[in-house]
C-alpha atoms as a PDB file:
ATOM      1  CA  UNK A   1       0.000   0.000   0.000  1.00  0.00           C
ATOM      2  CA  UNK A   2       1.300   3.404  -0.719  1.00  0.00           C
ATOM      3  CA  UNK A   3       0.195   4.949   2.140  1.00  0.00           C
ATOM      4  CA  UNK A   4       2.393   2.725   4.599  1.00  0.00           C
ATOM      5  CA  UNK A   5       5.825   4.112   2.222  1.00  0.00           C
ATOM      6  CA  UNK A   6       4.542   7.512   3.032  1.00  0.00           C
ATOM      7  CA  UNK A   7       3.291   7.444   6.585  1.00  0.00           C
ATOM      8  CA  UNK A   8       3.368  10.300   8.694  1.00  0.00           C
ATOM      9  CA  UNK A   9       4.321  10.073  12.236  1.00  0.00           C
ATOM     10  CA  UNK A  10       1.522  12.346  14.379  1.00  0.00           C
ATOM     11  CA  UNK A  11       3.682  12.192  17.588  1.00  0.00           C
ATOM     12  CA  UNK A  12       6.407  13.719  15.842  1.00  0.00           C
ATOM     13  CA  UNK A  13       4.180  16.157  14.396  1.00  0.00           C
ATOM     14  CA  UNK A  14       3.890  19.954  16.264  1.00  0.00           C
ATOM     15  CA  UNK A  15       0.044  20.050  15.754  1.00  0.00           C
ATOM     16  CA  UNK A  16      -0.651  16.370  17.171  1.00  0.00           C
ATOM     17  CA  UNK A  17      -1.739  16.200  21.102  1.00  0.00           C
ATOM     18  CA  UNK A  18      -3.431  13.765  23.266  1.00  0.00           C
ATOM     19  CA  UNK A  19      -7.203  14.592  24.744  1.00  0.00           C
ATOM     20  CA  UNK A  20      -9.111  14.338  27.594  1.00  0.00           C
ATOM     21  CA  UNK A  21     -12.149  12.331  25.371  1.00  0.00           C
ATOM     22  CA  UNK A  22     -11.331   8.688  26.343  1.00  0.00           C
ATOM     23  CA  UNK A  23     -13.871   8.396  23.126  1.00  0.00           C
ATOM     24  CA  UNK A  24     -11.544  10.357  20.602  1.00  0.00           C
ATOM     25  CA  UNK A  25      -7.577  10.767  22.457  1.00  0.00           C
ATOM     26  CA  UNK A  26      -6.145  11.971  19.777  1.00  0.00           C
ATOM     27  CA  UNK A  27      -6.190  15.362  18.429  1.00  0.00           C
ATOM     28  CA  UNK A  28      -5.055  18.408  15.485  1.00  0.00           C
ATOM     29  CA  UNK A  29      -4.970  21.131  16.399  1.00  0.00           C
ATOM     30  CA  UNK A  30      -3.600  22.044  12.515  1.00  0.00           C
ATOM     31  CA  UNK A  31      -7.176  20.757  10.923  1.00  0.00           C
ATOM     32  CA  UNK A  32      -9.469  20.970  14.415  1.00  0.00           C
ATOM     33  CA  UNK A  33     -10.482  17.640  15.107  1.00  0.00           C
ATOM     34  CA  UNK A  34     -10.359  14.724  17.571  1.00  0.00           C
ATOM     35  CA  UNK A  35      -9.679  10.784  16.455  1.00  0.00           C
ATOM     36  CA  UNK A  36      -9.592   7.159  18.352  1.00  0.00           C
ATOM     37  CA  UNK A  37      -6.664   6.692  15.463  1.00  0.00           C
ATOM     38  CA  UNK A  38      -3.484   8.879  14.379  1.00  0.00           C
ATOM     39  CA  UNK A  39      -5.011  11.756  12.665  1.00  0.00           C
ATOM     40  CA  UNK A  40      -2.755  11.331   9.743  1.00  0.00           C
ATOM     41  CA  UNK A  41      -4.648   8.082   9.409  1.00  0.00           C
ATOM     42  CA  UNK A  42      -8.078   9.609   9.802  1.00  0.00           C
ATOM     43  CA  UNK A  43      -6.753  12.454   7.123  1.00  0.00           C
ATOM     44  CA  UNK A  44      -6.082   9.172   4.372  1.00  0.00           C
ATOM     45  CA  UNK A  45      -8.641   7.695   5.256  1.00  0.00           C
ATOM     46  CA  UNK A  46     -11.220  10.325   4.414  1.00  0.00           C
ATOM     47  CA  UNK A  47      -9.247  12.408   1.411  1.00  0.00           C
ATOM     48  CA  UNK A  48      -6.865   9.611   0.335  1.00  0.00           C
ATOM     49  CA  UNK A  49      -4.205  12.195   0.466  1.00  0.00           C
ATOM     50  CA  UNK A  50      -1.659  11.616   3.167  1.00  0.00           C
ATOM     51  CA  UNK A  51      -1.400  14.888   5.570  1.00  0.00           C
ATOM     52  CA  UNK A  52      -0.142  17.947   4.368  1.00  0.00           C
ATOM     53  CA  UNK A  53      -0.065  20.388   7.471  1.00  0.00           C
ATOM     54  CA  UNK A  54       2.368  17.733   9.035  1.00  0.00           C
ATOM     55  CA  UNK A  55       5.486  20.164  10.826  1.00  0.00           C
ATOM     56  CA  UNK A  56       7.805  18.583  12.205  1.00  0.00           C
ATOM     57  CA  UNK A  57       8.299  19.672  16.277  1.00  0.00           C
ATOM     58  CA  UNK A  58      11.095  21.263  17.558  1.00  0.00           C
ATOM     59  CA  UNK A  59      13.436  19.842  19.520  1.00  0.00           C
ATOM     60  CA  UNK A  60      15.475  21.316  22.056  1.00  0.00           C
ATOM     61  CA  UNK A  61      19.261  20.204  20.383  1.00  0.00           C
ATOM     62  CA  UNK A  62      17.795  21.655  17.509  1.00  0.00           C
ATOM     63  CA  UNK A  63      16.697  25.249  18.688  1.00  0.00           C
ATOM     64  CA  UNK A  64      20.509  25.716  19.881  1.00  0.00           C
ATOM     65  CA  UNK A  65      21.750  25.644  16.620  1.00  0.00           C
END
């Protein structure tokens, strides 16, 4: 499948975070919406495109550059 080549990590993502909804625990904040699976997922799933507002976050060894 094409989509597993291309997958997009949400935890490494800057817009990903985990909710309080024990119904839908993860979350965008880049496309506003709540999932039970990895919004990139939900994003394919729905548009068969993979995610394009992915960013990766950063990290601390690389904000001392």
């Amino acid at each position: 499948m094409a989509h597993e080549k291309e997958k997009i990590d949400c935890f490494a993502c800057r817009h990903f975070y985990v909710t309080w909804d024990k119904k839908y625990p993860k979350g965008c904040r880049a496309m506003g919406f709540k999932t039970r699976e990895m919004p990139s997922i939900a994003v394919f799933k729905s548009s068969g495109l993979k995610c394009l507002r992915y960013e990766p976050k950063e990290t601390p060894a690389l904000k001392n550059r």
